[in-house]
C-alpha atoms as a PDB file:
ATOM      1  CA  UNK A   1       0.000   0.000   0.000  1.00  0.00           C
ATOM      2  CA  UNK A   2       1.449   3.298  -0.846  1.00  0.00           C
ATOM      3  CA  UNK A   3       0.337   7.070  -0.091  1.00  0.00           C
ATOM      4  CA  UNK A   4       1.512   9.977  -1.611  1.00  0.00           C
ATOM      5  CA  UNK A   5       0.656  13.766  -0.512  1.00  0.00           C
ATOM      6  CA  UNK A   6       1.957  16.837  -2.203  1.00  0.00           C
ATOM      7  CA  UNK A   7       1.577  19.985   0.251  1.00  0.00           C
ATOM      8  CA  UNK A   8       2.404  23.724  -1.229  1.00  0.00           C
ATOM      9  CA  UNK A   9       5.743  25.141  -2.449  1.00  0.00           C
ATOM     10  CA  UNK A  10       6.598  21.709  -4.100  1.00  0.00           C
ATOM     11  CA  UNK A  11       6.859  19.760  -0.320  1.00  0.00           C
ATOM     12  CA  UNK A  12       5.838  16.173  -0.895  1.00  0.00           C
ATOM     13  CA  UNK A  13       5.354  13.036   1.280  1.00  0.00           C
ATOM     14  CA  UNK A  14       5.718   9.653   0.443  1.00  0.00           C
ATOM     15  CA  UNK A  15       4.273   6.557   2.430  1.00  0.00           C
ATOM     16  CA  UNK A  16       4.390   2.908   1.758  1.00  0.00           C
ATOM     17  CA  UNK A  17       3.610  -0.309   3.998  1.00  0.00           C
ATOM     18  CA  UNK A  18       3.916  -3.860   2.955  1.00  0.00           C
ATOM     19  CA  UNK A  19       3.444  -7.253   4.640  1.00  0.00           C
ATOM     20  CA  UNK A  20       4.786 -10.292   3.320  1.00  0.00           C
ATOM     21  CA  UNK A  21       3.766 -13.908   4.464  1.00  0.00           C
ATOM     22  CA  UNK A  22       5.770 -16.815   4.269  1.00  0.00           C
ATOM     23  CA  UNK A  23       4.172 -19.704   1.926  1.00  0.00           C
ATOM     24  CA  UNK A  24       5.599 -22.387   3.838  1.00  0.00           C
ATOM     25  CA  UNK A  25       4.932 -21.711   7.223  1.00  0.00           C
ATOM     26  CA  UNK A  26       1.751 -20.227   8.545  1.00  0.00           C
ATOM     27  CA  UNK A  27       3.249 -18.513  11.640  1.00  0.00           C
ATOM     28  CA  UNK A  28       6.227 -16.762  10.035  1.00  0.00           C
ATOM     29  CA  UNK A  29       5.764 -13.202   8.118  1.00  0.00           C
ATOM     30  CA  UNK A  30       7.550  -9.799   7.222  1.00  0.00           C
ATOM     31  CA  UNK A  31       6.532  -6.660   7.283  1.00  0.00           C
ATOM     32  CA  UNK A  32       7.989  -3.227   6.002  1.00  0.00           C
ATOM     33  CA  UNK A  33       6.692   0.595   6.594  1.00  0.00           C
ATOM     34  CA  UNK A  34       8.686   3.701   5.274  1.00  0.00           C
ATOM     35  CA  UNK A  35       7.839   7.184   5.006  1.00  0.00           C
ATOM     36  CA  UNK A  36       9.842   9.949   3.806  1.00  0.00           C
ATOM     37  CA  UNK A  37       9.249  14.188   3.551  1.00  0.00           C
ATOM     38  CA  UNK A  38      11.151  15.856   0.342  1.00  0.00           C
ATOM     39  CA  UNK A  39      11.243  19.531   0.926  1.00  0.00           C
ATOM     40  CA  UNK A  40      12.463  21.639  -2.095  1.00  0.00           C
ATOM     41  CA  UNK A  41      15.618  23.703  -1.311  1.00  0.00           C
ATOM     42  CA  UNK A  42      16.584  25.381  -4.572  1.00  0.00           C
ATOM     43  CA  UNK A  43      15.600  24.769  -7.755  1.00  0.00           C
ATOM     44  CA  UNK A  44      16.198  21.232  -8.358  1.00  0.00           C
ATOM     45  CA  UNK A  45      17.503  20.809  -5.086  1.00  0.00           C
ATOM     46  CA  UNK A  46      15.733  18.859  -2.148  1.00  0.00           C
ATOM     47  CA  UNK A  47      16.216  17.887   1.666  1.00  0.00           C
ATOM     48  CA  UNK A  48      15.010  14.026   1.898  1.00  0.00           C
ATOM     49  CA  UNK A  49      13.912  12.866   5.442  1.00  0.00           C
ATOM     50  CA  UNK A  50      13.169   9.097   5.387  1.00  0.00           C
ATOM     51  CA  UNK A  51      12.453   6.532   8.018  1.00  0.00           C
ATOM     52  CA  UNK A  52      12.304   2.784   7.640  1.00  0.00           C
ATOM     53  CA  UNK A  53      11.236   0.002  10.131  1.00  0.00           C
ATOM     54  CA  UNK A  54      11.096  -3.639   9.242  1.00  0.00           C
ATOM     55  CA  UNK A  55       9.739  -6.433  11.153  1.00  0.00           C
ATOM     56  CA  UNK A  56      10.255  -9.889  10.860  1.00  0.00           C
ATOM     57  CA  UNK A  57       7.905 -11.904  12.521  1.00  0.00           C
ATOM     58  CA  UNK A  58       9.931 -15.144  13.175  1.00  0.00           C
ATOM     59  CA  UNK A  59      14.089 -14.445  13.002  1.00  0.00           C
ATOM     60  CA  UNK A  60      16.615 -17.096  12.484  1.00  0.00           C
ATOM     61  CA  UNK A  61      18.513 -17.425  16.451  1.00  0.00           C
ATOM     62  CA  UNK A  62      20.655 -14.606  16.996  1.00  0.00           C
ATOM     63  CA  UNK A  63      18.448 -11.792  14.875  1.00  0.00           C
ATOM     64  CA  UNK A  64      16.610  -9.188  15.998  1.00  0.00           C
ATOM     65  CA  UNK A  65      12.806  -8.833  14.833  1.00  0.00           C
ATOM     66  CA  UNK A  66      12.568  -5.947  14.349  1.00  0.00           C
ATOM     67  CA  UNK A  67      14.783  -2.986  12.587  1.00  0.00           C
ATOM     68  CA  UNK A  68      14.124   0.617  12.357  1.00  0.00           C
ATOM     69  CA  UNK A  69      16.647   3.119   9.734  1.00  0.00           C
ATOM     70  CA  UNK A  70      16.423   7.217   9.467  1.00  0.00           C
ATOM     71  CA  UNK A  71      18.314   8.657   6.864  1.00  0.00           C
ATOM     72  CA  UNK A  72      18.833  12.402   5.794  1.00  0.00           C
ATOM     73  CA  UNK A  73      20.174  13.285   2.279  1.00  0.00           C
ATOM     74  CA  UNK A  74      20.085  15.791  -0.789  1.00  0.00           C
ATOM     75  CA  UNK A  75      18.052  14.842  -4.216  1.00  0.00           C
ATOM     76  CA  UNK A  76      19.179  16.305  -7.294  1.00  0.00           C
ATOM     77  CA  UNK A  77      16.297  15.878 -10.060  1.00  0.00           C
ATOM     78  CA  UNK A  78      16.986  15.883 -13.372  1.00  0.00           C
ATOM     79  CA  UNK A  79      14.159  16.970 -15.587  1.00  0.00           C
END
């Protein structure tokens, strides 16, 4: 599933969330949400803000379930 929002002045937000089951066990699934906010800077210039968590319902021993990323960058767009 994936939501996308463009506020004024070119500021846009981008959603997704996707769950994954496992075909050969029942119990066992994956699931992924991310969101990030591009804000215009100059011109072609943006500031990305992005966050990431992942969950994985049933780990191999010694893995954590569940994993969570935020990342900051600049986006140049070529048009």
């Amino acid at each position: 599933e994936n939501f996308t929002h463009k506020f004024g002045k070119g500021i846009q937000f981008i959603q997704g969330v996707s769950i994954t089951p496992a075909w050969n066990e029942l119990h066992a699934w994956a699931s992924s949400a991310n969101a990030s906010l591009n804000i215009p800077v100059y011109k072609r210039l943006s500031f990305t803000l992005a966050l990431l968590d992942t969950f994985l319902n049933d780990p191999a021993p010694g893995f954590k379930r569940n994993s969570f990323q935020l990342t900051t960058g600049l986006t140049y767009s070529f048009k």
